[in-house]
N, C-alpha and C. Protein backbone atom coordinates (compact mmCIF):
# COMPACT_ATOMS: atom_id res chain seq x y z
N UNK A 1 110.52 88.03 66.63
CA UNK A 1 111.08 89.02 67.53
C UNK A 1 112.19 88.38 68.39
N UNK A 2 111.71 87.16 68.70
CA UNK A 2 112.95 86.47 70.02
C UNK A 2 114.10 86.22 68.78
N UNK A 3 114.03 86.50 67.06
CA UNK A 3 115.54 85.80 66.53
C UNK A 3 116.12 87.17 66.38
N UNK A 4 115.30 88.44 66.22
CA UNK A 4 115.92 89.51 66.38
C UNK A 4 116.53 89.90 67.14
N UNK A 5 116.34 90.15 68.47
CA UNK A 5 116.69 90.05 69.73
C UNK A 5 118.22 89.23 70.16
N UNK A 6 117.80 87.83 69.93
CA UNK A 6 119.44 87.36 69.72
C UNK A 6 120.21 87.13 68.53
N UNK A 7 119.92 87.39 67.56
CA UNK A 7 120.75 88.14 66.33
C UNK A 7 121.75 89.31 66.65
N UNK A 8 120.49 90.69 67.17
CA UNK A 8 121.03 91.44 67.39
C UNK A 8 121.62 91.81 68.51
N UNK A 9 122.09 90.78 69.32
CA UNK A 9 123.43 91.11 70.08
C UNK A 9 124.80 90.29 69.68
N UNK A 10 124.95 89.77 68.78
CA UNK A 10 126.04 89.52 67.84
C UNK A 10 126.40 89.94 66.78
N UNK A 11 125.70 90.73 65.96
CA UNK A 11 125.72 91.51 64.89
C UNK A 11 124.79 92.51 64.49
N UNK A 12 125.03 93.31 63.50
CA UNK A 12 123.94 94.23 62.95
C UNK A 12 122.79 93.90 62.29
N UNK A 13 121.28 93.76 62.63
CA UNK A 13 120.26 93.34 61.67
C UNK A 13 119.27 94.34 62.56
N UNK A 14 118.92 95.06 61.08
CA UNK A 14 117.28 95.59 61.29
C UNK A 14 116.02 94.48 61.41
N UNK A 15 115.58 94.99 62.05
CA UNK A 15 113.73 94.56 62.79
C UNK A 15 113.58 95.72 61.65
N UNK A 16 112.43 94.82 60.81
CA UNK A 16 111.84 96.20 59.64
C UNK A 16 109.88 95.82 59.57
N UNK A 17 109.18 96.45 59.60
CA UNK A 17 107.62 96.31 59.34
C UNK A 17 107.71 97.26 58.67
N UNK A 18 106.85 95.78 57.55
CA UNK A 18 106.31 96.40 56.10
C UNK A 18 105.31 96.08 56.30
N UNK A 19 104.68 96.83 55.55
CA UNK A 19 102.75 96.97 55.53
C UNK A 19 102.40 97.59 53.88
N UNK A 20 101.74 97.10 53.75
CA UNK A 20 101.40 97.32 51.79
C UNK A 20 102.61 97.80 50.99
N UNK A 21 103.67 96.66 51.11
CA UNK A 21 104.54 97.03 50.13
C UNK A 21 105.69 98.88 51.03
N UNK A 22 104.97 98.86 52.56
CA UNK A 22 105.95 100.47 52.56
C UNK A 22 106.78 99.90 53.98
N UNK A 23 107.75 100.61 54.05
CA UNK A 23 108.92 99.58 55.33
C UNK A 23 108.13 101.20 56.18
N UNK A 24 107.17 100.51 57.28
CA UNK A 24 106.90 102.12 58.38
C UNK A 24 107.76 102.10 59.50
N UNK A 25 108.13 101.51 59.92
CA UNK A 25 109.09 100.88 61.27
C UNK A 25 110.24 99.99 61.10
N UNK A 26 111.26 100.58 61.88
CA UNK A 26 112.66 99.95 61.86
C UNK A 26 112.81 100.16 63.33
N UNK A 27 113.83 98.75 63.34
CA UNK A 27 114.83 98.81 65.06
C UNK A 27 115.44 98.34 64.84
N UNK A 28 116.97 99.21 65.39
CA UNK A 28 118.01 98.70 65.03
C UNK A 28 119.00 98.80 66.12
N UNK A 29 120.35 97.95 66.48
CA UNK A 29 120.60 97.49 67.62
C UNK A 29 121.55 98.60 68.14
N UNK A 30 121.38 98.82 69.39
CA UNK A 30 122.50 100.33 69.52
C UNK A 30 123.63 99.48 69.70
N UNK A 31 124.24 98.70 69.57
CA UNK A 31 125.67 97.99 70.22
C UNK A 31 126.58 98.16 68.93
N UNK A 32 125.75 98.03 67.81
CA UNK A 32 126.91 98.47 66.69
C UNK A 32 126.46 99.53 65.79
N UNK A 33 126.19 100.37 66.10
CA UNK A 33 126.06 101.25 65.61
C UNK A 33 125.75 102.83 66.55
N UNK A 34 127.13 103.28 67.22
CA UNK A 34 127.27 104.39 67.81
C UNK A 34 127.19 105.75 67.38
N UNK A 35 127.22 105.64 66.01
CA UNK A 35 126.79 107.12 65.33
C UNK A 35 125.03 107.31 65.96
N UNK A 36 124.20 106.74 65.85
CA UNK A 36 123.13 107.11 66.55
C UNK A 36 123.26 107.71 67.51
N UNK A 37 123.79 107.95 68.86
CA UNK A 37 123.95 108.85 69.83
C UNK A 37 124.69 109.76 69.45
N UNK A 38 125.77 110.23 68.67
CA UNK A 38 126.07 111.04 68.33
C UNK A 38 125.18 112.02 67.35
N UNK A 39 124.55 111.49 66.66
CA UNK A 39 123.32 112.01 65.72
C UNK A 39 122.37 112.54 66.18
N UNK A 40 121.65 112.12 67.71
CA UNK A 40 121.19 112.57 68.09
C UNK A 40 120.85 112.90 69.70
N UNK A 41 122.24 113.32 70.14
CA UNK A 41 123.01 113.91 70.99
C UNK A 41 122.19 113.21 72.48
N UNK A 42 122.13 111.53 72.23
CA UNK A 42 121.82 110.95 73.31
C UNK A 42 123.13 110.36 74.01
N UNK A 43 122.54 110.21 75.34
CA UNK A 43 123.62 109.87 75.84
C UNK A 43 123.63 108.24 76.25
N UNK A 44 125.24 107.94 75.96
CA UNK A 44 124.87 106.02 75.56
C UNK A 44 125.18 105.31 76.62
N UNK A 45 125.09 106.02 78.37
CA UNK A 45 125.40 105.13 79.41
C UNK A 45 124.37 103.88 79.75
N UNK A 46 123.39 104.61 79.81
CA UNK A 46 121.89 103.69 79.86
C UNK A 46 121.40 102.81 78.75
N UNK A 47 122.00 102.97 77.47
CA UNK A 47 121.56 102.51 76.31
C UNK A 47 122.58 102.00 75.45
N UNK A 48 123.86 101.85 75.54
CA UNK A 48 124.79 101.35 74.78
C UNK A 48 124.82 100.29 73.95
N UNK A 49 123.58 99.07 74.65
CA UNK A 49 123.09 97.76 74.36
C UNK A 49 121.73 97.79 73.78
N UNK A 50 121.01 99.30 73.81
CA UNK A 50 119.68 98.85 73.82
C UNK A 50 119.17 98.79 71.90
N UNK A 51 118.04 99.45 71.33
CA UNK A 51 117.77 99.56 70.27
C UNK A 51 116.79 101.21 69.87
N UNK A 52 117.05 101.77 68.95
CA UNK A 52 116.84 102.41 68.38
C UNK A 52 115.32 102.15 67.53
N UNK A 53 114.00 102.82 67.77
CA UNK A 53 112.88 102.32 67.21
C UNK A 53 112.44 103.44 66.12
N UNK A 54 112.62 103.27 64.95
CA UNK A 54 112.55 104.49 63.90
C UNK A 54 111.52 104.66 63.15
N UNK A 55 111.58 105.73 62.12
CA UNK A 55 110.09 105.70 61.62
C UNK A 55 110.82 107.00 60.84
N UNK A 56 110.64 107.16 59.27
CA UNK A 56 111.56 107.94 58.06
C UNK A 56 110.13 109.02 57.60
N UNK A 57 109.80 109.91 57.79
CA UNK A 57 108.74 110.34 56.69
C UNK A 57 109.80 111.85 55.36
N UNK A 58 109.06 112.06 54.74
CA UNK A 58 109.50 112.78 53.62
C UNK A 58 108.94 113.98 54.10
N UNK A 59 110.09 115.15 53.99
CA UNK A 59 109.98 116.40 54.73
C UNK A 59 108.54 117.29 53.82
N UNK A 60 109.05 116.91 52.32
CA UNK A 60 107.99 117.68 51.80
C UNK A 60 106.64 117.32 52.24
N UNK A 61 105.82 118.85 52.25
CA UNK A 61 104.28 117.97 52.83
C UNK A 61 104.12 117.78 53.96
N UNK A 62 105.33 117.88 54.47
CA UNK A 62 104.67 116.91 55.76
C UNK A 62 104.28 117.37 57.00
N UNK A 63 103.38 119.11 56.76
CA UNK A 63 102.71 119.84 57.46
C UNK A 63 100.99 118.43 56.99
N UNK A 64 100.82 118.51 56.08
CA UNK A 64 99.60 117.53 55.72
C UNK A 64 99.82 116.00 55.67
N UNK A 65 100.93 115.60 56.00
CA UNK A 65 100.81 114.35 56.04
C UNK A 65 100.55 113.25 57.28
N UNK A 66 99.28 112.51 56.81
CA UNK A 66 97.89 112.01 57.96
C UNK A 66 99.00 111.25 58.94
N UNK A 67 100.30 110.95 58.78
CA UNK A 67 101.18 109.91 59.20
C UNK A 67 101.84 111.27 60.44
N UNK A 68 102.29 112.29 60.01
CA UNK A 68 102.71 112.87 60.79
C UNK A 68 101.73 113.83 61.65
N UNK A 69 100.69 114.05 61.10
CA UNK A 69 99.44 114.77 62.12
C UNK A 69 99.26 113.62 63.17
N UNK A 70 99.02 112.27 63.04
CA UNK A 70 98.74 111.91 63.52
C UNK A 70 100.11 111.17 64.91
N UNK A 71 101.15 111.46 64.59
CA UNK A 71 102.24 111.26 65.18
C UNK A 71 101.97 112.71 66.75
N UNK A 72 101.73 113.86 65.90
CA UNK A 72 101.48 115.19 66.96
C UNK A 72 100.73 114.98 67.38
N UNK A 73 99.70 114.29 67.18
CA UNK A 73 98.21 114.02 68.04
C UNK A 73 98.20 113.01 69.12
N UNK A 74 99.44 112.08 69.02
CA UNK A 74 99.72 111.29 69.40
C UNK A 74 99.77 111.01 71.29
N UNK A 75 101.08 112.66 70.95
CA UNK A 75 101.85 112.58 72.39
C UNK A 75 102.81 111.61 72.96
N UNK A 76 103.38 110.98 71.70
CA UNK A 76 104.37 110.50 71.86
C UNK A 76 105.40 110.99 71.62
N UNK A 77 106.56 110.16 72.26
CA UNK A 77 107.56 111.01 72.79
C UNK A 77 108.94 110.97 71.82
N UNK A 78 109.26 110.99 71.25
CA UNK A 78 110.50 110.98 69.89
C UNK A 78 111.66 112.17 69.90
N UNK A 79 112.45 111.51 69.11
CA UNK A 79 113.09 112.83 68.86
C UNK A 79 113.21 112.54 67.32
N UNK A 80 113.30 113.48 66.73
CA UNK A 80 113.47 114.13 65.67
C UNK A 80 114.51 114.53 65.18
N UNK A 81 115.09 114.31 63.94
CA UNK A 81 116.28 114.73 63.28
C UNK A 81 115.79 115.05 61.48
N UNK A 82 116.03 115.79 61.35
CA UNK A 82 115.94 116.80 59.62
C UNK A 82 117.38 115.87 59.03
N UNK A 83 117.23 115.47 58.01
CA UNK A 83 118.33 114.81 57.49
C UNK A 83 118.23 115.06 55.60
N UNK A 84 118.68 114.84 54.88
CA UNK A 84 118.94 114.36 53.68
C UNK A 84 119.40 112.97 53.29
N UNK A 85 118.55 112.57 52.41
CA UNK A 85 118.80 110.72 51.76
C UNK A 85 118.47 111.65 50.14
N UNK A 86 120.00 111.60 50.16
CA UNK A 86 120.62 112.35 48.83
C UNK A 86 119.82 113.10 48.59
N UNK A 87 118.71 113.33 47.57
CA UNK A 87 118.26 114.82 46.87
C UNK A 87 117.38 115.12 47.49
N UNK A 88 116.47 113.85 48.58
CA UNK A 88 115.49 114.27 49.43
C UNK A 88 115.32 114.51 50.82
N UNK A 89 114.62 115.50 51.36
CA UNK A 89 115.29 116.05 52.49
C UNK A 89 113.41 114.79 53.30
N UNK A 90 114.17 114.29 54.36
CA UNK A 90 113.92 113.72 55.73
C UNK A 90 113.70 113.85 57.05
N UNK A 91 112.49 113.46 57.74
CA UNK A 91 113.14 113.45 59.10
C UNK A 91 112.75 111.96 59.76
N UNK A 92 113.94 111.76 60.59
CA UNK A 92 113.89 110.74 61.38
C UNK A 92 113.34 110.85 62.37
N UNK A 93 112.51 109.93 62.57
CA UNK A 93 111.26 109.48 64.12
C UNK A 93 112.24 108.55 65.13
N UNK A 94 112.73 109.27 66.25
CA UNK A 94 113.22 107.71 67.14
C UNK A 94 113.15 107.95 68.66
N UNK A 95 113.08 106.43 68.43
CA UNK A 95 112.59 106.41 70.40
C UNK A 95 113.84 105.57 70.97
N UNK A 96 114.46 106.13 71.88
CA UNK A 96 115.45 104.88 72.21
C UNK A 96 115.14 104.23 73.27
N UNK A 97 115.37 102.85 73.30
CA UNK A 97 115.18 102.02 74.28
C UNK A 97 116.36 100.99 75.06
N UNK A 98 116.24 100.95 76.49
CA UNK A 98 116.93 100.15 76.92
C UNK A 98 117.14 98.86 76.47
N UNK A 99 117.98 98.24 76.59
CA UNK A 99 118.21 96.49 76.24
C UNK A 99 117.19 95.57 76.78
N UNK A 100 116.76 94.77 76.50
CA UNK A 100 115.71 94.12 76.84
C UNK A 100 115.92 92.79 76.15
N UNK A 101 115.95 91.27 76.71
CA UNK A 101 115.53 90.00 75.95
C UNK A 101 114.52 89.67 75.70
N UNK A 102 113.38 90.71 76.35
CA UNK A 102 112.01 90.20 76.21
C UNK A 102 111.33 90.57 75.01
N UNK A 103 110.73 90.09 73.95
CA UNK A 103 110.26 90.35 73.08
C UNK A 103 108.76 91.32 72.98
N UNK A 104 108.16 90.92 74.15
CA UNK A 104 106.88 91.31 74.62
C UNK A 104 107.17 92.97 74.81
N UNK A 105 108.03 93.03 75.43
CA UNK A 105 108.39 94.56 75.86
C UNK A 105 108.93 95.05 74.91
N UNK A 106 109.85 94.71 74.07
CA UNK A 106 109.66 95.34 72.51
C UNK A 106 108.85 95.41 71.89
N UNK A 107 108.51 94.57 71.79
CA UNK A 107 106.92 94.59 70.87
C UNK A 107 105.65 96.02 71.20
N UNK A 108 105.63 95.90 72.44
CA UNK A 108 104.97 96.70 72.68
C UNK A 108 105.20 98.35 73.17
N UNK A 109 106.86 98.61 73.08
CA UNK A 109 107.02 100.03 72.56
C UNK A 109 106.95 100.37 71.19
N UNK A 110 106.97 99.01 70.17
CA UNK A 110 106.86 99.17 68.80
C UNK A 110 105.38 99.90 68.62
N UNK A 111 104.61 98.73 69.28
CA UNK A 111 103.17 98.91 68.96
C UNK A 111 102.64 100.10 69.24
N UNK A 112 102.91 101.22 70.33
CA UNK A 112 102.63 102.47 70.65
C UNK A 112 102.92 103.14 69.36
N UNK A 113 103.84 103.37 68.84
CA UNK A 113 104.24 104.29 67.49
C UNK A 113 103.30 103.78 66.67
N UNK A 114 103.32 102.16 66.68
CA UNK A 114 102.73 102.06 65.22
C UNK A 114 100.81 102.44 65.43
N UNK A 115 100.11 102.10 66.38
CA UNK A 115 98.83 102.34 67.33
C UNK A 115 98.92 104.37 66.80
N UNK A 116 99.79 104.81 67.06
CA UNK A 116 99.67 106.36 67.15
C UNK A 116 99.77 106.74 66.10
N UNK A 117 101.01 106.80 65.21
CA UNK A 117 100.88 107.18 63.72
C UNK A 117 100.43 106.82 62.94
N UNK A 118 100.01 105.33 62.96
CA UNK A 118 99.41 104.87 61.53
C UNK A 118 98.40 104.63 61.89
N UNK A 119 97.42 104.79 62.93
CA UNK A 119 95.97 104.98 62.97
C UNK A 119 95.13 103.60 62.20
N UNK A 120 95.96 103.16 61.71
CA UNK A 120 94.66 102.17 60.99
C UNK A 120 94.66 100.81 61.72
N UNK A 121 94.65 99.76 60.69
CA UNK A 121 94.50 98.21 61.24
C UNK A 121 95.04 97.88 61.38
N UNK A 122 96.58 98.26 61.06
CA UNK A 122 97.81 97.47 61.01
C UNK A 122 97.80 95.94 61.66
N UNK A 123 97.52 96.48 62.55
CA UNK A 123 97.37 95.06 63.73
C UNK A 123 97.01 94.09 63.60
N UNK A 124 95.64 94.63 62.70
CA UNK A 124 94.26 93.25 62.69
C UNK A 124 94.79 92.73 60.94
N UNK A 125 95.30 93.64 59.96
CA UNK A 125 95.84 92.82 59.21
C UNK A 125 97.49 92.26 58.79
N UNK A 126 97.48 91.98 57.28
CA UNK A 126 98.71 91.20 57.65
C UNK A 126 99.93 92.46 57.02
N UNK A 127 101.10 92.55 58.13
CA UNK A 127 102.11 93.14 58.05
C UNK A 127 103.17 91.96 58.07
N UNK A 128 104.27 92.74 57.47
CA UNK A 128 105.44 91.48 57.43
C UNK A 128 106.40 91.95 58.42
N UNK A 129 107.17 91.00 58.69
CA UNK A 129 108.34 91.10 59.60
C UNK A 129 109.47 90.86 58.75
N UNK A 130 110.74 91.38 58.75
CA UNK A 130 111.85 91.44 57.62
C UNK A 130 112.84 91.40 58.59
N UNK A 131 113.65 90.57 58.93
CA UNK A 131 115.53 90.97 59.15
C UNK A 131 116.33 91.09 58.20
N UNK A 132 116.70 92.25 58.14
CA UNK A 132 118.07 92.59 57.79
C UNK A 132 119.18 92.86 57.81
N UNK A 133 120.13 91.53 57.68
CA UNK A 133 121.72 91.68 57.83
C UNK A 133 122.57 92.60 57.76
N UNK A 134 123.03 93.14 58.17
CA UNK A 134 123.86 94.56 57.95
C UNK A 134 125.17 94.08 57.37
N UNK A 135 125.51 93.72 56.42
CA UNK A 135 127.41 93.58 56.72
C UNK A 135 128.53 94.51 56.85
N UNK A 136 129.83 94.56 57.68
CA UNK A 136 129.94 95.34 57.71
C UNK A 136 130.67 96.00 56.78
N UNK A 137 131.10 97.43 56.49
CA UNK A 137 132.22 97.45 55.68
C UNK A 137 133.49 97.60 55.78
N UNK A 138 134.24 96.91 55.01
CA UNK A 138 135.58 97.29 54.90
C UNK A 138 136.57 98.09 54.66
């Protein structure tokens, strides 16, 4: 978390948790990437620096899906966006957060989403941690 953190105030890299092979959680840095407030009509005075904490489920279904019941049961606080990733229709889970160097305090707005939607062990077993480089394009 502390190489994410200062990674991501020099460049673009996702914070990604994978858990059995599925990516459930992403954060990604608001400093380069400003289409996020425009996407979802936040405003970037307070947050220009901070990170974006996400979570993708698949629209179909997803009146029954245990990931998103359990997101409503939650009472956590998100916003929501309906999207398309080409033929399949999406919605995006995100929480935005202020800038922070502390890892602890990331960590633990992560851990609320992941504690609420995914209901299981996550915690107690083994999940991976992934950075990913963004490059940019030309």
């Amino acid at each position: 978390m502390d190489k994410f953190i200062k990674d991501s105030s020099k460049r673009r890299v996702h914070l990604e948790l994978i858990y059995k092979n599925d990516l459930i959680l992403q954060v990604d840095p608001l400093k380069f990437v400003p289409s996020w407030f425009e996407l979802f009509n936040v405003n970037q005075t307070d947050l220009k620096n901070g990170f974006v904490i996400f979570f993708i489920l698949d629209r179909k279904g997803i009146e029954k899906n245990e990931n998103y019941i359990n997101y409503q049961e939650s009472g956590i606080e998100m916003i929501e966006l309906d999207e398309m990733h080409g033929e399949t229709p999406i919605r995006t889970f995100a929480k935005f957060v202020k800038w922070t160097n502390d890892p602890v305090l990331l960590g633990k707005e992560m851990r609320v989403i992941i504690e609420g939607v995914y209901k299981s062990s996550i915690m107690e077993e083994q999940a991976i941690f992934n950075l990913r480089y963004i490059k940019k394009r030309i």
